[in-house]
N, C-alpha and C. Protein backbone atom coordinates (compact mmCIF):
# COMPACT_ATOMS: atom_id res chain seq x y z
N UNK A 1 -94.60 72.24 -26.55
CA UNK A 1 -93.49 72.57 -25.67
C UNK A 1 -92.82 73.84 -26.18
N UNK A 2 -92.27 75.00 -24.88
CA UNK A 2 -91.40 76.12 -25.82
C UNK A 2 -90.61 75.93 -24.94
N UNK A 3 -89.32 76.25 -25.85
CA UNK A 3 -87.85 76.20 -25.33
C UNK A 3 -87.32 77.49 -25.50
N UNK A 4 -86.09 77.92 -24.79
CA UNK A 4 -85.66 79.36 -25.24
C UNK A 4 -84.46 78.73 -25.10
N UNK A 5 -83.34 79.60 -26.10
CA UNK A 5 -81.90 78.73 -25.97
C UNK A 5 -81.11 80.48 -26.55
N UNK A 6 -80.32 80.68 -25.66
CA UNK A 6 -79.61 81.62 -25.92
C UNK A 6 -78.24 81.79 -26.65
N UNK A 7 -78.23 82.49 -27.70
CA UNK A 7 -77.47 82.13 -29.12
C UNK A 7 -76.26 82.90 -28.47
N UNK A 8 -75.34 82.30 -29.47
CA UNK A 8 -73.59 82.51 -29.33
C UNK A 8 -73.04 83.01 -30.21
N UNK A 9 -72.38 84.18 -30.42
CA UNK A 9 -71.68 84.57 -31.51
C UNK A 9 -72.43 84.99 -32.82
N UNK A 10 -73.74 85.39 -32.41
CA UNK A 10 -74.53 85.75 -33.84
C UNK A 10 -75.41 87.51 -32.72
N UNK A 11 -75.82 88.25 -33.66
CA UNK A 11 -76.51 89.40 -33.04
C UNK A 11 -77.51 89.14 -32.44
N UNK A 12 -78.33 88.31 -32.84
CA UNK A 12 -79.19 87.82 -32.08
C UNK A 12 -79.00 87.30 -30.42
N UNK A 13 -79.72 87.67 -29.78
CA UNK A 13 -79.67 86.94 -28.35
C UNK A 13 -79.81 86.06 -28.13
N UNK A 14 -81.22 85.70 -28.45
CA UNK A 14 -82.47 85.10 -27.98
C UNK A 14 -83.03 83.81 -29.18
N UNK A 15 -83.62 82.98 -28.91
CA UNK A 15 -84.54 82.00 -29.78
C UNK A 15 -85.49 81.35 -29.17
N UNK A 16 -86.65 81.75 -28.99
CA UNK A 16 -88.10 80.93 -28.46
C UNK A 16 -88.38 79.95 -29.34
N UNK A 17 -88.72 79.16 -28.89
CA UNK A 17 -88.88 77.80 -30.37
C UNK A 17 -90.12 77.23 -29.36
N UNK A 18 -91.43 77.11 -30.32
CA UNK A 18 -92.66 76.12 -29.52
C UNK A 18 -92.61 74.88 -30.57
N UNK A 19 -92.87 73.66 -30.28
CA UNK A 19 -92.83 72.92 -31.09
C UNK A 19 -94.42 72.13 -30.57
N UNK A 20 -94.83 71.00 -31.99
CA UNK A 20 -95.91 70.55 -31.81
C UNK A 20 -95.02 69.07 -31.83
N UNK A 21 -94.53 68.22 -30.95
CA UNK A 21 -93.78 66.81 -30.57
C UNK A 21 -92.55 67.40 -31.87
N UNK A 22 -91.95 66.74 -33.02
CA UNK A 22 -91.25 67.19 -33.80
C UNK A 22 -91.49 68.08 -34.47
N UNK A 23 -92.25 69.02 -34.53
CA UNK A 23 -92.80 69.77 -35.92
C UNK A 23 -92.89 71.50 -35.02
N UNK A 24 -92.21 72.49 -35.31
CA UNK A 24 -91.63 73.37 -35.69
C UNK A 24 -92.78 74.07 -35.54
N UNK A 25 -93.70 74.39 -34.21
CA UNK A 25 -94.96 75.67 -34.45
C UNK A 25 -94.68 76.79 -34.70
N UNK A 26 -93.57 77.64 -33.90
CA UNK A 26 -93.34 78.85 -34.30
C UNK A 26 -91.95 78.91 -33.39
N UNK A 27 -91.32 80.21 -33.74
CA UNK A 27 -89.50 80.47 -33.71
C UNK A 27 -90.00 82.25 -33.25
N UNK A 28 -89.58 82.34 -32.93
CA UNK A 28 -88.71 84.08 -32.15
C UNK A 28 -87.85 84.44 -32.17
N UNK A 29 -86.97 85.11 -32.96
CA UNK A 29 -86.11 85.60 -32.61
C UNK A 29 -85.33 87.07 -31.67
N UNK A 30 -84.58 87.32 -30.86
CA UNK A 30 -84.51 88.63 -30.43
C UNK A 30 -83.18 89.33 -30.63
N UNK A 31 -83.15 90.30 -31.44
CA UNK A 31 -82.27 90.87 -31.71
C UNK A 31 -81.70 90.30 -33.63
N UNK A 32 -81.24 90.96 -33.86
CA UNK A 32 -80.54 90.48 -35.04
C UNK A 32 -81.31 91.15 -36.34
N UNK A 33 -81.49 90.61 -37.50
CA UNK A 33 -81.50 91.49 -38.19
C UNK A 33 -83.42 90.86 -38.57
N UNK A 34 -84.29 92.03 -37.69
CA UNK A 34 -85.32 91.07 -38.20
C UNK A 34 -86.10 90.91 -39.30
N UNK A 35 -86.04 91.40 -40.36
CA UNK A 35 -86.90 91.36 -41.83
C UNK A 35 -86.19 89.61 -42.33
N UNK A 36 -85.01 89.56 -42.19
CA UNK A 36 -84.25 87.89 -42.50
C UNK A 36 -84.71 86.95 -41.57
N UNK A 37 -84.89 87.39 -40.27
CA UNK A 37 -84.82 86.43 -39.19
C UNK A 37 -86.56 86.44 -39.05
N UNK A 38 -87.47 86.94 -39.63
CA UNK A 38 -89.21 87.18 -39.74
C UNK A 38 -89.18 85.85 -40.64
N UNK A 39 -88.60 86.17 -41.79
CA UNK A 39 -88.49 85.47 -42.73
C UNK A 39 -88.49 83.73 -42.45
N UNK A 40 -87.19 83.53 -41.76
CA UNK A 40 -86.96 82.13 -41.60
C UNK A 40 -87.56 81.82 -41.08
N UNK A 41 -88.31 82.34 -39.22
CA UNK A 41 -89.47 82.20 -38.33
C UNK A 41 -90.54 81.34 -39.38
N UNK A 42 -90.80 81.96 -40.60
CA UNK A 42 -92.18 81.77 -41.44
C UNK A 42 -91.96 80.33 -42.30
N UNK A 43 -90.59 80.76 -42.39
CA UNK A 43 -90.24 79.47 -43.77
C UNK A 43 -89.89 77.79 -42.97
N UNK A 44 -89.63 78.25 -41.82
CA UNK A 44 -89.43 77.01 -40.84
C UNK A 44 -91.07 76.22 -40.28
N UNK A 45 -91.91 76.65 -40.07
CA UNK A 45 -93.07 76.30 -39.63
C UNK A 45 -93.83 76.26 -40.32
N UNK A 46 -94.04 74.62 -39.26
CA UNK A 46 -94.71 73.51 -39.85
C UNK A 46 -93.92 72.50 -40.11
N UNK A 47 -92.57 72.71 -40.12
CA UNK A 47 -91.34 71.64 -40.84
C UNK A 47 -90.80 70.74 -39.41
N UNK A 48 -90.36 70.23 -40.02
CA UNK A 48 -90.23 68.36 -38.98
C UNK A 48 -88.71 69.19 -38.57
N UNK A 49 -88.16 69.47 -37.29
CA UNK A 49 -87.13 69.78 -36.53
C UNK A 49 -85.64 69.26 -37.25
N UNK A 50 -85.50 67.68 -37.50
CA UNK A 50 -84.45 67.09 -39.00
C UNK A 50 -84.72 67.53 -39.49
N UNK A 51 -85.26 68.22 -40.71
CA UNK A 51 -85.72 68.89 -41.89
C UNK A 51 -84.75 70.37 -41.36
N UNK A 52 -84.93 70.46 -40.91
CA UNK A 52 -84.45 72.09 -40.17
C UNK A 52 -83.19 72.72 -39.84
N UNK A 53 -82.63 71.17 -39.18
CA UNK A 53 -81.28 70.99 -38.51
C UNK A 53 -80.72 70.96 -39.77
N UNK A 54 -80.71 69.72 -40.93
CA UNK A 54 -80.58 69.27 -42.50
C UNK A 54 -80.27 70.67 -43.17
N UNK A 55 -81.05 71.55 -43.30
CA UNK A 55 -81.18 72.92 -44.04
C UNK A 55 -80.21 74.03 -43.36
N UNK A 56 -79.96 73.77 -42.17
CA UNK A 56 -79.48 75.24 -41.61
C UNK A 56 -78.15 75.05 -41.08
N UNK A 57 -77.99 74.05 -40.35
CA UNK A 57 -76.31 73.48 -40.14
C UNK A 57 -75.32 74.16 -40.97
N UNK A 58 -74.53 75.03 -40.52
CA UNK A 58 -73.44 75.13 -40.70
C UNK A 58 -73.57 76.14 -41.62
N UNK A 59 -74.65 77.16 -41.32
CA UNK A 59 -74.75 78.35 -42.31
C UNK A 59 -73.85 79.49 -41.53
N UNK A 60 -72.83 80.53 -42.38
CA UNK A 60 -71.98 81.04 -41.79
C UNK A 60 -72.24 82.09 -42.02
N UNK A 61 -72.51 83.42 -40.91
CA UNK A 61 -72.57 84.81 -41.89
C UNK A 61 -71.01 85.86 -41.58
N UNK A 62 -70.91 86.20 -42.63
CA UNK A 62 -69.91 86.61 -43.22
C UNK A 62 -68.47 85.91 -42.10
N UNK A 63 -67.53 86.17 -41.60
CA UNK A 63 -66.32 85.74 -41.41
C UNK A 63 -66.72 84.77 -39.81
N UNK A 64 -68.04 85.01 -39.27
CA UNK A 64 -68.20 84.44 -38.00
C UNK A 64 -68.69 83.24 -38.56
N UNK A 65 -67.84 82.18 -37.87
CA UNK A 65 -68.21 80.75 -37.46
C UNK A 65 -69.31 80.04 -37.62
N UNK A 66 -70.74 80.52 -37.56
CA UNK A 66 -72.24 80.32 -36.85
C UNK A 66 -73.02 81.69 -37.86
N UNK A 67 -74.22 81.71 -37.70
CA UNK A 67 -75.12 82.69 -37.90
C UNK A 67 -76.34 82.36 -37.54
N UNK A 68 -77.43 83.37 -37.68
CA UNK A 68 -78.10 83.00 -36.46
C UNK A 68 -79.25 81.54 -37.20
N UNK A 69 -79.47 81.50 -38.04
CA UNK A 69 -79.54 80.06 -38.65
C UNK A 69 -79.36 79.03 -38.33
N UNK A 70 -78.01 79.10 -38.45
CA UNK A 70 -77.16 78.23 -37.77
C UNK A 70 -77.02 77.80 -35.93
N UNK A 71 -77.60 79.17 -35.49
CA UNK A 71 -78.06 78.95 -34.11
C UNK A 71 -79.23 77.87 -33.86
N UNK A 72 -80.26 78.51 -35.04
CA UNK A 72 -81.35 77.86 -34.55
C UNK A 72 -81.64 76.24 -35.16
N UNK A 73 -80.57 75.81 -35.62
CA UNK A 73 -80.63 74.49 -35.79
C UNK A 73 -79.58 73.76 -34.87
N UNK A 74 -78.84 74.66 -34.02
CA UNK A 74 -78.07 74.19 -32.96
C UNK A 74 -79.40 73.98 -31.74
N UNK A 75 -80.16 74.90 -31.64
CA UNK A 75 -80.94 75.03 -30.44
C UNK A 75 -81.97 73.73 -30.60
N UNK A 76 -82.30 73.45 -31.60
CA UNK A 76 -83.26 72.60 -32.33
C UNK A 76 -82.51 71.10 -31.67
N UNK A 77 -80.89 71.22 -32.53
CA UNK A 77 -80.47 69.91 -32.17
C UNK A 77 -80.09 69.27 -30.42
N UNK A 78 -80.29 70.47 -30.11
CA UNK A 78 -79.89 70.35 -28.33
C UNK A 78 -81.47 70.08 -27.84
N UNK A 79 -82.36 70.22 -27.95
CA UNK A 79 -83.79 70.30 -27.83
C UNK A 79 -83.73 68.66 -28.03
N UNK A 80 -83.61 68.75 -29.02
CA UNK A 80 -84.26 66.92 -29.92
C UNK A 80 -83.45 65.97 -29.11
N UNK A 81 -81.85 66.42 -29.19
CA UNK A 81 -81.17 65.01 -28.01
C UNK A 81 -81.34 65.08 -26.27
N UNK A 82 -81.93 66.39 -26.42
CA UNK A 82 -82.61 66.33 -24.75
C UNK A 82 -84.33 66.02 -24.03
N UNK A 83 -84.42 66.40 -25.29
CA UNK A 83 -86.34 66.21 -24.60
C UNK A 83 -86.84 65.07 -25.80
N UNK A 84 -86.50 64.80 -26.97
CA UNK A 84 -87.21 64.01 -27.79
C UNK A 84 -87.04 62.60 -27.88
């Protein structure tokens, strides 16, 4: 399944997320800073969607609320209580 969920308050826009039932095939990000956001794409897949949400929740970059991390374990958790 791929989902796209459009991020709030982080530079990023965008988040494509394909998943294999719980498990994390691959992430997209658009916009934002991408050598960090390549990074997490890589370090996230393969990992069980809880595992993900667990790790990234409530990561803040600098004085904003959210970061885009933190997006993508929001998008994850809206995914899982809607389709899983």
């Amino acid at each position: 399944m791929t989902f796209s969920y459009k991020t709030r308050g982080t530079c990023s826009q965008m988040i494509d997320i394909e998943l294999d039932g719980k498990t994390v095939k691959e992430v997209k990000f658009y916009g934002g800073c991408m050598g960090n956001l390549t990074g997490i794409s890589s370090l996230v897949k393969g990992m069980d969607i809880d595992a993900v949400i667990n790790k990234l929740s409530g990561i803040r970059c600098g004085f904003k609320p959210t970061s885009c991390p933190d997006q993508l374990a929001k998008a994850l958790s809206e995914i899982r209580d809607k389709n899983l």
